[in-house]
PDB file of N, CA and C in Angstrom:
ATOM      1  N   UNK A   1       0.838  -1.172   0.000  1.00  0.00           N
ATOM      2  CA  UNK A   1       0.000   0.000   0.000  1.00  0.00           C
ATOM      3  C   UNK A   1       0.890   1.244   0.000  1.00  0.00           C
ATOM      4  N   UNK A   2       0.369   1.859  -0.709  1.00  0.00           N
ATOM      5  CA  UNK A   2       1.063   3.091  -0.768  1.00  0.00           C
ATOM      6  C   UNK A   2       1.199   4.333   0.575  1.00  0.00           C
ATOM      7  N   UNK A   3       1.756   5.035   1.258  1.00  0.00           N
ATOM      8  CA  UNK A   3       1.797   5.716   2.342  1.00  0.00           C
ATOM      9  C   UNK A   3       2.302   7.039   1.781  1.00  0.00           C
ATOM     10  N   UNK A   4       1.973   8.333   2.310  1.00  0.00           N
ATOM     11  CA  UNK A   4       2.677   9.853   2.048  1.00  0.00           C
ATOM     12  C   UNK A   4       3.684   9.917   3.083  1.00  0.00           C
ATOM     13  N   UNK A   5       4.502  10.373   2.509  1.00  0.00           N
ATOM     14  CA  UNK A   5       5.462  11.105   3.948  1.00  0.00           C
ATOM     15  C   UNK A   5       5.615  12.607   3.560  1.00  0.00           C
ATOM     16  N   UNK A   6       5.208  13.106   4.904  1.00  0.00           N
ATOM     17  CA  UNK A   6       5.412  14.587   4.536  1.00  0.00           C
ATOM     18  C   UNK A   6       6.453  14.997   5.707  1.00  0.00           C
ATOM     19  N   UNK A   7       7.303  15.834   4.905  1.00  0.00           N
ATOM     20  CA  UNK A   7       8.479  16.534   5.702  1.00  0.00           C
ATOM     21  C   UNK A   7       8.397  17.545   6.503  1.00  0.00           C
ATOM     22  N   UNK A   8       8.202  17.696   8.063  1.00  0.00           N
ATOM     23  CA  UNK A   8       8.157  18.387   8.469  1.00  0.00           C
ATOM     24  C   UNK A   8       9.650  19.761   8.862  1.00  0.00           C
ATOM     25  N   UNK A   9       9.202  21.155   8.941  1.00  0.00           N
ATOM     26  CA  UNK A   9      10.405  21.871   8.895  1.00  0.00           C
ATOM     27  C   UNK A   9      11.274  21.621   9.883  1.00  0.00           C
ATOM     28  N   UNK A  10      10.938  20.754  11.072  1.00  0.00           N
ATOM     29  CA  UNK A  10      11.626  20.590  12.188  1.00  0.00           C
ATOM     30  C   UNK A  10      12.549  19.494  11.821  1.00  0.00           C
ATOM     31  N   UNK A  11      12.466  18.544  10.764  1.00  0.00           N
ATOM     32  CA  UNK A  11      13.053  17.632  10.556  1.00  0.00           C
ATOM     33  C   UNK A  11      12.224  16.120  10.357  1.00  0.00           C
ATOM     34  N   UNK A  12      11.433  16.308  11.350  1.00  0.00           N
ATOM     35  CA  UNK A  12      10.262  14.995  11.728  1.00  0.00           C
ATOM     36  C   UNK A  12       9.678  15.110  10.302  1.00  0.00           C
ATOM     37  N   UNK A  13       9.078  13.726  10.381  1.00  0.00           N
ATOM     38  CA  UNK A  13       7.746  13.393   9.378  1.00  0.00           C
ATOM     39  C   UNK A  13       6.736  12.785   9.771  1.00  0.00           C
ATOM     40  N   UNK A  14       5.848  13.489   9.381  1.00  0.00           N
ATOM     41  CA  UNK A  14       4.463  12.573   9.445  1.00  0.00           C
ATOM     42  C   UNK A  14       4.134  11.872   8.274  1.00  0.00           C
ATOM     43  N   UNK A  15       3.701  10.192   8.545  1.00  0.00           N
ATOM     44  CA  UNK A  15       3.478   9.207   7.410  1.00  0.00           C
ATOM     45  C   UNK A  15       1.262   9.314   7.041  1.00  0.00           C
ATOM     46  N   UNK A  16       0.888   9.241   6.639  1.00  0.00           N
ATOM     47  CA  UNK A  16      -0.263   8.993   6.301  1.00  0.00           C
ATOM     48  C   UNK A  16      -0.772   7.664   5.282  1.00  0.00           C
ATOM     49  N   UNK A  17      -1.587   7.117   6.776  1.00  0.00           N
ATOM     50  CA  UNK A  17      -1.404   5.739   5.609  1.00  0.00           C
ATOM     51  C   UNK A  17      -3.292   5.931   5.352  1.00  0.00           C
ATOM     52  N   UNK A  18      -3.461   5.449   4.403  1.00  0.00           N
ATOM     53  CA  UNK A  18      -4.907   5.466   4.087  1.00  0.00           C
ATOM     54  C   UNK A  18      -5.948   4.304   4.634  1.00  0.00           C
ATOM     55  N   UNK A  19      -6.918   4.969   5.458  1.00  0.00           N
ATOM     56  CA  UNK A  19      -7.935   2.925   5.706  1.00  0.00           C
ATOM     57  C   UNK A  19      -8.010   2.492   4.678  1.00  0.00           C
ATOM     58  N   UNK A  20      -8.264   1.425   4.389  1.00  0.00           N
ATOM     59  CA  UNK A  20      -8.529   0.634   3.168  1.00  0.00           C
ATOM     60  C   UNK A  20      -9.846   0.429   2.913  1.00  0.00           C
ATOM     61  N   UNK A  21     -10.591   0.903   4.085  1.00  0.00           N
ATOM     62  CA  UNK A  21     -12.151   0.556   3.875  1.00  0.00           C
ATOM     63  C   UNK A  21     -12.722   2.027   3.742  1.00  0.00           C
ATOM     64  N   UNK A  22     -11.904   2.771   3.249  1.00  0.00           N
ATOM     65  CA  UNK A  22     -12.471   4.108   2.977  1.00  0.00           C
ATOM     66  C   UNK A  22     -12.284   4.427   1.314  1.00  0.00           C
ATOM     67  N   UNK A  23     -11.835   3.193   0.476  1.00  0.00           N
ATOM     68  CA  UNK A  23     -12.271   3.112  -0.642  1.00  0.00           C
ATOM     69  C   UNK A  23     -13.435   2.740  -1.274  1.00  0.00           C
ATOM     70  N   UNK A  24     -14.073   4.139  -2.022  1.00  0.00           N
ATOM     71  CA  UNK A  24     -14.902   3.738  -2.473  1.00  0.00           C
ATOM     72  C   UNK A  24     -15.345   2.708  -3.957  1.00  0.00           C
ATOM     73  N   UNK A  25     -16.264   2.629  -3.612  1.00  0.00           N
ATOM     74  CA  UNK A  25     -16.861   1.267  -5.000  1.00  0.00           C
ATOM     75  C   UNK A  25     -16.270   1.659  -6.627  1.00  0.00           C
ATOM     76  N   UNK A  26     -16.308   3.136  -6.617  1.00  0.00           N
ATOM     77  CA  UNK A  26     -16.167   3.603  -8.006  1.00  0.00           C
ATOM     78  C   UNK A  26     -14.628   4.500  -8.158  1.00  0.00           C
ATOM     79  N   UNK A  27     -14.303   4.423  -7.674  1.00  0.00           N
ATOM     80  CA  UNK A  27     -12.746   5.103  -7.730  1.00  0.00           C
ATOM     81  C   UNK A  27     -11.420   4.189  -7.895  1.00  0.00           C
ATOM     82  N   UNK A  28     -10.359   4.262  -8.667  1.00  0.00           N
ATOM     83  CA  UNK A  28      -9.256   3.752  -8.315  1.00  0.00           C
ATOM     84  C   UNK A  28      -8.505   3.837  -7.927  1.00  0.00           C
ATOM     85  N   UNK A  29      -7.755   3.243  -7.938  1.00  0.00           N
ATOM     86  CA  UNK A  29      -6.673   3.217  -6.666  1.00  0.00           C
ATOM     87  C   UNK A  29      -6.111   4.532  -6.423  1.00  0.00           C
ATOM     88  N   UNK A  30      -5.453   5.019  -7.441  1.00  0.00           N
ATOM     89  CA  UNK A  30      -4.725   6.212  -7.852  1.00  0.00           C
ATOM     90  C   UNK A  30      -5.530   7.197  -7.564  1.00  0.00           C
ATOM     91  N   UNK A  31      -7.043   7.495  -7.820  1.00  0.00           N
ATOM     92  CA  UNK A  31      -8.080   8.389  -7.398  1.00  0.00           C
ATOM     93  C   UNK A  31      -8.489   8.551  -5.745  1.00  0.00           C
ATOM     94  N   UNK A  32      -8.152   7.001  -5.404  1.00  0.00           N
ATOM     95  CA  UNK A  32      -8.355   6.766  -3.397  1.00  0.00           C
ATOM     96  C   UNK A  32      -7.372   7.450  -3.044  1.00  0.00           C
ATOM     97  N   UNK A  33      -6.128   6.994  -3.600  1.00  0.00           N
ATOM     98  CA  UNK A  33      -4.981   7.940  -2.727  1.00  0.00           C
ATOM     99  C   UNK A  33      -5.151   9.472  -3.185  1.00  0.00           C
ATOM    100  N   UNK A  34      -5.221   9.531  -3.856  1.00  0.00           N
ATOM    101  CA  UNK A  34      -5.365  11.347  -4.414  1.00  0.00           C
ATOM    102  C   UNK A  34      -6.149  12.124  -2.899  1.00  0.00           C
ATOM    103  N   UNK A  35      -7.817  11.199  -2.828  1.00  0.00           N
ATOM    104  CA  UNK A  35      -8.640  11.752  -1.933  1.00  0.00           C
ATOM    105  C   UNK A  35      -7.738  11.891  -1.004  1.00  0.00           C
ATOM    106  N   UNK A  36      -7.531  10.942  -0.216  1.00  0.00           N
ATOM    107  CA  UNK A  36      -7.317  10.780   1.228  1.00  0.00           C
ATOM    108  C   UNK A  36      -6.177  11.364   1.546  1.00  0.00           C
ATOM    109  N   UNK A  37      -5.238  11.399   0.407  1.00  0.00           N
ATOM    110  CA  UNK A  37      -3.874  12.272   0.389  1.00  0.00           C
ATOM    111  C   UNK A  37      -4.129  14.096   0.940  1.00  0.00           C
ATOM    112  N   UNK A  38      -4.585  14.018   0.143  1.00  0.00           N
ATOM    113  CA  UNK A  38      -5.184  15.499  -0.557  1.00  0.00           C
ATOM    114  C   UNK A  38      -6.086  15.912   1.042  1.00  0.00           C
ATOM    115  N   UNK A  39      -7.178  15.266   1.338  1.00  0.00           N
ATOM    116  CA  UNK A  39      -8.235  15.749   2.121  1.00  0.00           C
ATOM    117  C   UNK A  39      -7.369  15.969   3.789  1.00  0.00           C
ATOM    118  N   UNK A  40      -6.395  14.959   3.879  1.00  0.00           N
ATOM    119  CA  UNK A  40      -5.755  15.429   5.207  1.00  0.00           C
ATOM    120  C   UNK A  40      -4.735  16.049   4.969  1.00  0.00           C
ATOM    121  N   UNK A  41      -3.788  16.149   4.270  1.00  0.00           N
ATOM    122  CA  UNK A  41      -3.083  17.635   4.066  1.00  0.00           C
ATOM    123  C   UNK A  41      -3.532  18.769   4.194  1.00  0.00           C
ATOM    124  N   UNK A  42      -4.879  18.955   3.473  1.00  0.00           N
ATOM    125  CA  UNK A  42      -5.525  20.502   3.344  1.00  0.00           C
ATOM    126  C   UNK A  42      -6.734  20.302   4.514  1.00  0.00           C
ATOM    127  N   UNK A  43      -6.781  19.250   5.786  1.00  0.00           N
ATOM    128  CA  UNK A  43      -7.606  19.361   6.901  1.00  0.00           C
ATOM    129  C   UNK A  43      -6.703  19.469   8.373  1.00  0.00           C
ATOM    130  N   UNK A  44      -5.624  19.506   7.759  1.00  0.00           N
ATOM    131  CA  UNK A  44      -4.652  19.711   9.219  1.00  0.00           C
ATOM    132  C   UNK A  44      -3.588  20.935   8.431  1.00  0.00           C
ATOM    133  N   UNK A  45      -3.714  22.572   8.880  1.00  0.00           N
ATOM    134  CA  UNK A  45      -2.583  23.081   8.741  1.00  0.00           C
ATOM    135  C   UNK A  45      -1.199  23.132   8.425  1.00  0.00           C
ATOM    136  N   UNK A  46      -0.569  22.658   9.627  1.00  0.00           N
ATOM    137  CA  UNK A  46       0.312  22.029  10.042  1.00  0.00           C
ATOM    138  C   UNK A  46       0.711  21.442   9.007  1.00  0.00           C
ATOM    139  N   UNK A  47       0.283  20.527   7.754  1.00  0.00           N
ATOM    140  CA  UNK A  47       0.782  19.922   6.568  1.00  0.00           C
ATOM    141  C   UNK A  47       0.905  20.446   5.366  1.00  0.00           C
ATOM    142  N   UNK A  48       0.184  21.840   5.589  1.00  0.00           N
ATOM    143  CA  UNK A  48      -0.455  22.344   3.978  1.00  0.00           C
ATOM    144  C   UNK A  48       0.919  22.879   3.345  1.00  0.00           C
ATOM    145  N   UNK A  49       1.385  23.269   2.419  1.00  0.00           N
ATOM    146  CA  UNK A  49       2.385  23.181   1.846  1.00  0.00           C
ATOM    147  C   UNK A  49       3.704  22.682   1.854  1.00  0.00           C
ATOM    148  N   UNK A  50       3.668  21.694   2.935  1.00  0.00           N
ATOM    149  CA  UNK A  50       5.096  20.926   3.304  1.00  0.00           C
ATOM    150  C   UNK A  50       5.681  20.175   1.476  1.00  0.00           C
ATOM    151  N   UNK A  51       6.871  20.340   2.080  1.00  0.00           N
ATOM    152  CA  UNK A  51       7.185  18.627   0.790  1.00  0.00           C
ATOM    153  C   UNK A  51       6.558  17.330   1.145  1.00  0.00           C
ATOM    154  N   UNK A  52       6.740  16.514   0.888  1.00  0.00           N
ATOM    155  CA  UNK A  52       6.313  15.754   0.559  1.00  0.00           C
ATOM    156  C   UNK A  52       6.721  14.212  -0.523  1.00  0.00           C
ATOM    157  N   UNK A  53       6.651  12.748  -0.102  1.00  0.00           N
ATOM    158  CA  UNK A  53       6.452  11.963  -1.213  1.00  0.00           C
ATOM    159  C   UNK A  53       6.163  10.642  -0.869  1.00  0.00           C
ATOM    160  N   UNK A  54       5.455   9.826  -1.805  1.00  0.00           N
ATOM    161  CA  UNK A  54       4.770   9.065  -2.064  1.00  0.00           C
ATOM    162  C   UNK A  54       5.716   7.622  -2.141  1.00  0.00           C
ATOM    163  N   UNK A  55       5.605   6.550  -0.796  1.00  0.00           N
ATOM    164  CA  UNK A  55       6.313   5.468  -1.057  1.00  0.00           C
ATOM    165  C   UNK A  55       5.362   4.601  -0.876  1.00  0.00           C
ATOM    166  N   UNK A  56       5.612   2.894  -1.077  1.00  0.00           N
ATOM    167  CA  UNK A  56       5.453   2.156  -0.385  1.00  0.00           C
ATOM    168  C   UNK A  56       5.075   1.921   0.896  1.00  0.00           C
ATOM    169  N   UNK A  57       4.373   1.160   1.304  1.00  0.00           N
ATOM    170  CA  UNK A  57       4.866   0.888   2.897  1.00  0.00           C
ATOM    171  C   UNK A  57       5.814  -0.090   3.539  1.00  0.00           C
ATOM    172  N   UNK A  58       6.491  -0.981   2.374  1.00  0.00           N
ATOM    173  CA  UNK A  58       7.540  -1.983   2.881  1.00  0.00           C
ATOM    174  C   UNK A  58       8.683  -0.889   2.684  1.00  0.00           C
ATOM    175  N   UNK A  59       8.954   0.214   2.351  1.00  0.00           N
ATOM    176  CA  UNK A  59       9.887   0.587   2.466  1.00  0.00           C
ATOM    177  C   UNK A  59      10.128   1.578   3.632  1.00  0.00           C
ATOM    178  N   UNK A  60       8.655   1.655   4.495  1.00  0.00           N
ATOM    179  CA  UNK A  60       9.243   2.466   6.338  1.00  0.00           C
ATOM    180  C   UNK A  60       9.651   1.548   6.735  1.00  0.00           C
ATOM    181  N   UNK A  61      10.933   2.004   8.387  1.00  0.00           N
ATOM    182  CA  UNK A  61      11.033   0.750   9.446  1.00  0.00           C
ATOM    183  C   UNK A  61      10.241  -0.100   9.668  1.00  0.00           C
ATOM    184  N   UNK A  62      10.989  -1.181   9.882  1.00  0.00           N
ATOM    185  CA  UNK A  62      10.243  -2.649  10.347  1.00  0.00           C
ATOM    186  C   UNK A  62       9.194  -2.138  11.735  1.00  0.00           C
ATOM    187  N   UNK A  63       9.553  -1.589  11.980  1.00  0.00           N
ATOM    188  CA  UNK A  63       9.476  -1.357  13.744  1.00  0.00           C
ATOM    189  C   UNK A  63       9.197  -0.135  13.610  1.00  0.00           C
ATOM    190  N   UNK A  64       7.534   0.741  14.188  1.00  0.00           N
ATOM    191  CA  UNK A  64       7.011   1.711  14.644  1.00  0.00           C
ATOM    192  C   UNK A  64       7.841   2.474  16.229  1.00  0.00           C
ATOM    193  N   UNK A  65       8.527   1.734  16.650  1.00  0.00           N
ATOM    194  CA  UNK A  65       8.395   1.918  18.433  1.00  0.00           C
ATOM    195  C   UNK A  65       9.822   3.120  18.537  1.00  0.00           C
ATOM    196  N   UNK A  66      10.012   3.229  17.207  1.00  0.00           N
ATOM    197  CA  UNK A  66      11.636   4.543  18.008  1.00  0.00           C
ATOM    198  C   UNK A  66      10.443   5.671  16.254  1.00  0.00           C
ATOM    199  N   UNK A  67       9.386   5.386  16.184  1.00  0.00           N
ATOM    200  CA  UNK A  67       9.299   6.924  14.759  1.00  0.00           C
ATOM    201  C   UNK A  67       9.002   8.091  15.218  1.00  0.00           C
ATOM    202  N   UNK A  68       9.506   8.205  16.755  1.00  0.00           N
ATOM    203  CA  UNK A  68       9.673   9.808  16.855  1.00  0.00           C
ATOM    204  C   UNK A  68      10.899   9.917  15.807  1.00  0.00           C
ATOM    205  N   UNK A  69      11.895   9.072  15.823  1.00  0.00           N
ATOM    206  CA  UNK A  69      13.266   9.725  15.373  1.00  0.00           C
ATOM    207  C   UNK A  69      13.225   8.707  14.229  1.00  0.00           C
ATOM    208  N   UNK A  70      12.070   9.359  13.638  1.00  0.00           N
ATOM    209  CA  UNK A  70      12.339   9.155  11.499  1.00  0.00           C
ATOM    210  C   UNK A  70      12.973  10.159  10.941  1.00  0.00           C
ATOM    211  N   UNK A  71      13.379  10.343  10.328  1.00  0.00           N
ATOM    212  CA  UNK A  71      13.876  11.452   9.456  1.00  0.00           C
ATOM    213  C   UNK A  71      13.824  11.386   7.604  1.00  0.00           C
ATOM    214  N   UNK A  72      13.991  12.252   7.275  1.00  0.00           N
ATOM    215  CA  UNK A  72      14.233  11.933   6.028  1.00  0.00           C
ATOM    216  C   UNK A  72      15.041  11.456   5.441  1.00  0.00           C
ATOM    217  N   UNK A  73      15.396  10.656   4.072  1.00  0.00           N
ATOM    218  CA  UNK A  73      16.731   9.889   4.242  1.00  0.00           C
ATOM    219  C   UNK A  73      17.782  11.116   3.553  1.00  0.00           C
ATOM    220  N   UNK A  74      18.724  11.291   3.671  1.00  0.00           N
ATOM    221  CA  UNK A  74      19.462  12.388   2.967  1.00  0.00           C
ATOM    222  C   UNK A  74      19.871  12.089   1.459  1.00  0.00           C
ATOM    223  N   UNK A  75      20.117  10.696   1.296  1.00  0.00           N
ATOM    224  CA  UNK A  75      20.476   9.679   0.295  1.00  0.00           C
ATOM    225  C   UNK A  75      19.724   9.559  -0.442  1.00  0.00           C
ATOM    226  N   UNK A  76      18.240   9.412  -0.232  1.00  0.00           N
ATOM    227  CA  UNK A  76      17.292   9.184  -1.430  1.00  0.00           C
ATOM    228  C   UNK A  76      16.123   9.082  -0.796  1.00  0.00           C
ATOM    229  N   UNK A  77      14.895   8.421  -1.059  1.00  0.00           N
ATOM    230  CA  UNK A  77      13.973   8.248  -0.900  1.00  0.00           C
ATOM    231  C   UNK A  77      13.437   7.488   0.333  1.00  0.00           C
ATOM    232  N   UNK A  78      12.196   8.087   0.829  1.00  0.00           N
ATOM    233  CA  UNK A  78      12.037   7.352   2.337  1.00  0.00           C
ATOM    234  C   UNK A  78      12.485   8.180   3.478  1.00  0.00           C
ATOM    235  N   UNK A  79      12.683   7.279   4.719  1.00  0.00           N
ATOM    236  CA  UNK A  79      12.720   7.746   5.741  1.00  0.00           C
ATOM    237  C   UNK A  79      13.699   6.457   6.177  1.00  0.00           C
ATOM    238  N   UNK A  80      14.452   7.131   6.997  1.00  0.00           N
ATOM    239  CA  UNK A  80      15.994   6.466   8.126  1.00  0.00           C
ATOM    240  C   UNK A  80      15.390   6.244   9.451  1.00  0.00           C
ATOM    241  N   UNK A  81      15.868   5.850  10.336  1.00  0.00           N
ATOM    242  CA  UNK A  81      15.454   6.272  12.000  1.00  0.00           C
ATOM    243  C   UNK A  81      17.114   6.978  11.920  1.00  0.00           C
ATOM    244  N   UNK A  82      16.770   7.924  13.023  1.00  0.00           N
ATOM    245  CA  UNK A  82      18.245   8.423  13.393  1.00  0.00           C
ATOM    246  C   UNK A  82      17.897   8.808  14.997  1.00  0.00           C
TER     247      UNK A  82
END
């Protein structure tokens, strides 16, 4: 499944992963993520013009329990723990 990471100016990121049961009957895939992308960026401040990009989800840490200290990767794409 696809996840957003948006870059926050402090360094942090917030990931946004989409429910899956908030796809509707007539949309595709590419149109679900658009919504749900789109509708919480521009419903929380805090996100509205950040960068931003679009991965996978096998490519965050294995392990949720240290993502205060995600970062962006400097190298390429994704997110590091540091």
């Amino acid at each position: 499944m696809k996840v957003r990471i948006v870059y926050k100016p402090d360094g942090s990121v917030a990931v946004i992963h989409p429910a899956p049961k908030s796809r509707r009957d007539n949309e595709t895939e590419e149109q679900w993520y658009d919504r749900i992308f789109t509708k919480t960026m521009q419903g929380n401040k805090n996100l509205t013009d950040l960068p931003y990009e679009d991965i996978d989800d096998t490519e965050l840490p294995k392990t949720r329990e240290n993502r205060n200290s995600w970062k962006k990767n400097p190298s390429g794409k994704g997110i590091i723990e540091k």
